[in-house]
C-alpha atoms as a PDB file:
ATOM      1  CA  UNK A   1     -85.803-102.794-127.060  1.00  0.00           C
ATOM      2  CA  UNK A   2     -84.701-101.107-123.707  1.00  0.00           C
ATOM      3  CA  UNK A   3     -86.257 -97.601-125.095  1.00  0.00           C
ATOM      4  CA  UNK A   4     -88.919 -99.009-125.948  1.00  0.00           C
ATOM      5  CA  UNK A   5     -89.598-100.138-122.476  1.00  0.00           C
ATOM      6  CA  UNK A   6     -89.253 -97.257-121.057  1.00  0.00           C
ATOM      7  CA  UNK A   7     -85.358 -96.847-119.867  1.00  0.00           C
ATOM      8  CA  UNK A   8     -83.579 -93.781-120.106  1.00  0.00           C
ATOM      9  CA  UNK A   9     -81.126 -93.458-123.079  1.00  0.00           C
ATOM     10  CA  UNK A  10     -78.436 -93.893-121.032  1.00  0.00           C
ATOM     11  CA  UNK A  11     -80.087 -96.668-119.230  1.00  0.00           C
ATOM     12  CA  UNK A  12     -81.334 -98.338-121.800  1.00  0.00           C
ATOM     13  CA  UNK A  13     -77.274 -98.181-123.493  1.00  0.00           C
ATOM     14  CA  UNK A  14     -75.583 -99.228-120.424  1.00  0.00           C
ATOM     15  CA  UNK A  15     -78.041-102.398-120.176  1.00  0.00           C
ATOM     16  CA  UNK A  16     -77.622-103.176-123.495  1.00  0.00           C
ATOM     17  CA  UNK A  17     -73.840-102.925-122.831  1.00  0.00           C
ATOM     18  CA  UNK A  18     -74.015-104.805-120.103  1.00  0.00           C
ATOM     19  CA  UNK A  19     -75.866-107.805-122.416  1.00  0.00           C
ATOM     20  CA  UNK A  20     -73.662-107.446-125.198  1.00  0.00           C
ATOM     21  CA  UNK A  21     -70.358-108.117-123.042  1.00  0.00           C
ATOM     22  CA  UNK A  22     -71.701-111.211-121.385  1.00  0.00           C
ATOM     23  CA  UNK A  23     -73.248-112.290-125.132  1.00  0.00           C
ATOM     24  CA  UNK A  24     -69.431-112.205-126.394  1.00  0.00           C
ATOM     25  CA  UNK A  25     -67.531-113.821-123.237  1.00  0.00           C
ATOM     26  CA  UNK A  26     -70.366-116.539-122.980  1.00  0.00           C
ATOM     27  CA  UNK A  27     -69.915-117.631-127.072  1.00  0.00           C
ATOM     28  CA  UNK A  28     -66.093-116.937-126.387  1.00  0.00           C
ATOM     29  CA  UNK A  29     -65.840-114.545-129.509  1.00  0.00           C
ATOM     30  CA  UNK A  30     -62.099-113.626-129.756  1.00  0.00           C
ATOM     31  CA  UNK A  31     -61.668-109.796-128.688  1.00  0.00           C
ATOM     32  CA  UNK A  32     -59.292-109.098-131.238  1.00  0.00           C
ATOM     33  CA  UNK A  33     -62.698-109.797-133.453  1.00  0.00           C
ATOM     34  CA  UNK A  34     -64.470-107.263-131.075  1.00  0.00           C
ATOM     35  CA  UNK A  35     -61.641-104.314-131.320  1.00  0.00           C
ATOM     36  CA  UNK A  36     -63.780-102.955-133.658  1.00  0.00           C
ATOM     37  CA  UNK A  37     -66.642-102.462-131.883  1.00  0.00           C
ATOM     38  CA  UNK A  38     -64.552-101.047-128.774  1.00  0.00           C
ATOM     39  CA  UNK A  39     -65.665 -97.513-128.200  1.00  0.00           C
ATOM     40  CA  UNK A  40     -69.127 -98.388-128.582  1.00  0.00           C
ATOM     41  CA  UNK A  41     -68.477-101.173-126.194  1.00  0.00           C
ATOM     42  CA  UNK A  42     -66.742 -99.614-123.591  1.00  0.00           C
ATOM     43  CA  UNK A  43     -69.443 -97.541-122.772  1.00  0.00           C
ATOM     44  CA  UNK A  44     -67.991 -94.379-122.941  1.00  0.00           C
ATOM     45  CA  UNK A  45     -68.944 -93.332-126.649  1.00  0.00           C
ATOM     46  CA  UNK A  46     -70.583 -89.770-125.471  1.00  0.00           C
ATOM     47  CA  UNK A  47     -67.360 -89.072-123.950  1.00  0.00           C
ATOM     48  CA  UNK A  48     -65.691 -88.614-127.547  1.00  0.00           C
ATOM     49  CA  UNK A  49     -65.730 -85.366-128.735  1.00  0.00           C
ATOM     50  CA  UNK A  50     -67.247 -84.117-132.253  1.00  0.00           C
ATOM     51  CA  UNK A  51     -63.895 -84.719-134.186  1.00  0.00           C
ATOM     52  CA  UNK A  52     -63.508 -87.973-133.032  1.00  0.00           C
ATOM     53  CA  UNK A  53     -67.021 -89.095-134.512  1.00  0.00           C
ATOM     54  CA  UNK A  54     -66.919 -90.568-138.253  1.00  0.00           C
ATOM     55  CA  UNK A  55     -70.035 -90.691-140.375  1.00  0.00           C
ATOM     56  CA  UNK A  56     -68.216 -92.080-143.492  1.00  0.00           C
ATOM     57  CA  UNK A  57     -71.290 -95.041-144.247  1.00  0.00           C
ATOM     58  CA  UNK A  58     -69.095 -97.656-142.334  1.00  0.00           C
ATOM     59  CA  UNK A  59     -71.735-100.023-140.295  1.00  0.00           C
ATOM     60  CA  UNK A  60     -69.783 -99.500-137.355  1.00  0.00           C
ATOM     61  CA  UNK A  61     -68.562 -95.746-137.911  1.00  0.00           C
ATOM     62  CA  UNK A  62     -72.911 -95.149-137.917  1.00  0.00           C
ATOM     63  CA  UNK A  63     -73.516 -96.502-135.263  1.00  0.00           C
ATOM     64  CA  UNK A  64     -71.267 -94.729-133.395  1.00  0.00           C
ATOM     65  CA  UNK A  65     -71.986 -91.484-134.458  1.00  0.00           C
ATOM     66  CA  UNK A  66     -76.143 -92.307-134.069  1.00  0.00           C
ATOM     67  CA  UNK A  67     -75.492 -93.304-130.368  1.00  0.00           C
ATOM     68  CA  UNK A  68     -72.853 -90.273-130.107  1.00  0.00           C
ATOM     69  CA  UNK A  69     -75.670 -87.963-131.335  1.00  0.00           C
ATOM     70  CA  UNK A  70     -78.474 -89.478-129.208  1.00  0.00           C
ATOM     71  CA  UNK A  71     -76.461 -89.278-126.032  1.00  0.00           C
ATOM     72  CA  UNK A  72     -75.510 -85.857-126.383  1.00  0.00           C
ATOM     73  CA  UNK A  73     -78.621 -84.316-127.504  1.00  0.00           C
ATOM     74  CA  UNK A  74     -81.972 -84.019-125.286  1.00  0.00           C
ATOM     75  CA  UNK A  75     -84.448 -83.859-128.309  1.00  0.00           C
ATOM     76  CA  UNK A  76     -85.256 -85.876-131.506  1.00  0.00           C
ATOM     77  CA  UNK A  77     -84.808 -82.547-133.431  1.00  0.00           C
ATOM     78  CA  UNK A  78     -81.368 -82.034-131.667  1.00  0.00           C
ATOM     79  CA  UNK A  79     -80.173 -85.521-132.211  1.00  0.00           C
ATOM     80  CA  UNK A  80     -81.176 -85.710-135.994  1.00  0.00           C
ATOM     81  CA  UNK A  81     -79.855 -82.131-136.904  1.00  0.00           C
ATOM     82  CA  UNK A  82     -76.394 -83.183-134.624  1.00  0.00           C
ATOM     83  CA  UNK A  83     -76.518 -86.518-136.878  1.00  0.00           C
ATOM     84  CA  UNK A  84     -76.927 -84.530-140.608  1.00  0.00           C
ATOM     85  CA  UNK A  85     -74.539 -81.725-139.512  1.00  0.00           C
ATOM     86  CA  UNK A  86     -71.678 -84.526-138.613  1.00  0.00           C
ATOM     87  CA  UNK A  87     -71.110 -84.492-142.253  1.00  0.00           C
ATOM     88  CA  UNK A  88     -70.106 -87.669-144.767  1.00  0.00           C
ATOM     89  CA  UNK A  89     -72.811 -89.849-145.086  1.00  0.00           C
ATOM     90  CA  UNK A  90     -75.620 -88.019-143.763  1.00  0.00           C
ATOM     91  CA  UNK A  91     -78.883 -89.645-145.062  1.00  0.00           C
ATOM     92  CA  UNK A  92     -77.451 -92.963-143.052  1.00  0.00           C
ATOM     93  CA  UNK A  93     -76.573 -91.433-139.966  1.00  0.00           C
ATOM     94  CA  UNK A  94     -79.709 -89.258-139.943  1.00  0.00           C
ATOM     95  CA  UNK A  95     -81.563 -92.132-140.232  1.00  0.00           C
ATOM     96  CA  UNK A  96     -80.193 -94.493-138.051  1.00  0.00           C
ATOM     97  CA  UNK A  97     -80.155 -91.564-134.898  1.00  0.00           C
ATOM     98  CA  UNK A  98     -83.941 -90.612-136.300  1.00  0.00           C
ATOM     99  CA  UNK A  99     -84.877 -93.698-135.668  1.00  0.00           C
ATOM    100  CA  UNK A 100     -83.268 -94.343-132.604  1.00  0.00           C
ATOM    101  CA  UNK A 101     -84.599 -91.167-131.590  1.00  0.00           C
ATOM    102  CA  UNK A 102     -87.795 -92.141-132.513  1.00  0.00           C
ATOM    103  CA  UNK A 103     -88.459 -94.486-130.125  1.00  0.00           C
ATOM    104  CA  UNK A 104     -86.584 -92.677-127.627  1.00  0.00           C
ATOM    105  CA  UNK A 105     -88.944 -89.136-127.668  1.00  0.00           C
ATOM    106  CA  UNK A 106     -91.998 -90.766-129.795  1.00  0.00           C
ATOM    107  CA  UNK A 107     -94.041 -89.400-132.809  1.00  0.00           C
ATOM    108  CA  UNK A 108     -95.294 -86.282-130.591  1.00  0.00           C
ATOM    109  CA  UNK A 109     -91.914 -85.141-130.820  1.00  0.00           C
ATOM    110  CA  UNK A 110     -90.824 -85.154-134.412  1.00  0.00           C
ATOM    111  CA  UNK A 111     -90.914 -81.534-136.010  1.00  0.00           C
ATOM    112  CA  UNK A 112     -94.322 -80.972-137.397  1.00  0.00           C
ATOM    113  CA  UNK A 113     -92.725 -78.545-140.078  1.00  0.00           C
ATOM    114  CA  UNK A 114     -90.773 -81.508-140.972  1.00  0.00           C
ATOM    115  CA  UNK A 115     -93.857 -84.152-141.001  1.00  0.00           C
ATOM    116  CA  UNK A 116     -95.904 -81.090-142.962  1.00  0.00           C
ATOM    117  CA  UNK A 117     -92.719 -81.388-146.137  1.00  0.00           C
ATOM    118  CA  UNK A 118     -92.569 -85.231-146.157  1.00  0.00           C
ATOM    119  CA  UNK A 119     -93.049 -86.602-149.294  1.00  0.00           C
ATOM    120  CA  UNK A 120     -95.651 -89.458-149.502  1.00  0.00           C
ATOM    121  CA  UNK A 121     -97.050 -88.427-146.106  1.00  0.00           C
ATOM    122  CA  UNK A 122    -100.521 -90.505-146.523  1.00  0.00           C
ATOM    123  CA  UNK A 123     -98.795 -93.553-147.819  1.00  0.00           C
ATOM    124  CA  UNK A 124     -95.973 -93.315-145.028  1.00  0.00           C
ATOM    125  CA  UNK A 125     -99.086 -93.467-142.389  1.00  0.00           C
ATOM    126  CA  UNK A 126    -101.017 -95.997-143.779  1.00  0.00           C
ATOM    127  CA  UNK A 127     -97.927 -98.693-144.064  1.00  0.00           C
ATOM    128  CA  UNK A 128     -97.546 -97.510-140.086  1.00  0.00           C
ATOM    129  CA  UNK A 129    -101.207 -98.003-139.412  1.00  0.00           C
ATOM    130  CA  UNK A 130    -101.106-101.539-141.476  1.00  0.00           C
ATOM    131  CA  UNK A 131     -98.271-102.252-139.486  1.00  0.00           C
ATOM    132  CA  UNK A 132     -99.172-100.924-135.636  1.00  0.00           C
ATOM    133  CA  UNK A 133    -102.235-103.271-136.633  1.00  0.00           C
ATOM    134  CA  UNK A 134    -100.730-106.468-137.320  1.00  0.00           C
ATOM    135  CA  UNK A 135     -98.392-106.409-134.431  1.00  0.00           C
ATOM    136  CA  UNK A 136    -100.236-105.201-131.960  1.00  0.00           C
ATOM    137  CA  UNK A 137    -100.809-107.451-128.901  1.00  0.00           C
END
């Protein structure tokens, strides 16, 4: 939501940071509960380095790495190529970062000798045009 208005990536995960933390102290989840999510919560998950990052298919090992990729990469190529090269379960993690990434840099900025290989190309754009349709305001 915060990339999508507009924030910076590292805006836009500081905020939501920021929201997350006063979510969990306001419904008084236990933070033993929230250990688990504590490198992605303490706001310093582009800090870790490369061996640190797992990308083993693990909900919370994903998104880990797909934030770790987008905030150490400056393009969506970068970030989805960082994601697939990370190893383990790469179709996940590529997709989760692509589509974080997405909305970060916008269509313009996908490969076009990727978009030119996809498979199902026409169908992919017309259930995107169907869609942009119905929920546009």
């Amino acid at each position: 939501e915060k990339i999508v208005e507009g924030l910076t990536k590292e805006s836009a995960y500081q905020q939501t940071l920021e929201e997350l933390n006063s979510f969990f102290k306001e419904k008084e989840i236990n933070p033993n509960e929230l250990e688990i999510l504590r490198r992605i919560l303490d706001g310093n998950i582009a800090n870790l380095s490369v061996n640190q990052i797992r990308s083993d298919g693990y909900v919370v090992s994903t998104l880990e790495a797909s934030l770790w990729c987008l905030l150490n990469t400056e393009s969506y190529e970068d970030c989805v190529l960082k994601a697939v090269n990370l190893g383990e379960d790469t179709d996940t993690t590529g997709a989760v970062a692509g589509s974080i990434a997405g909305l970060l840099y916008g269509y313009e900025e996908l490969p076009s000798h990727w978009l030119e290989q996809t498979a199902r190309k026409a169908d992919i754009e017309d259930l995107t045009q169907r869609l942009a349709t119905k929920y546009s305001v």
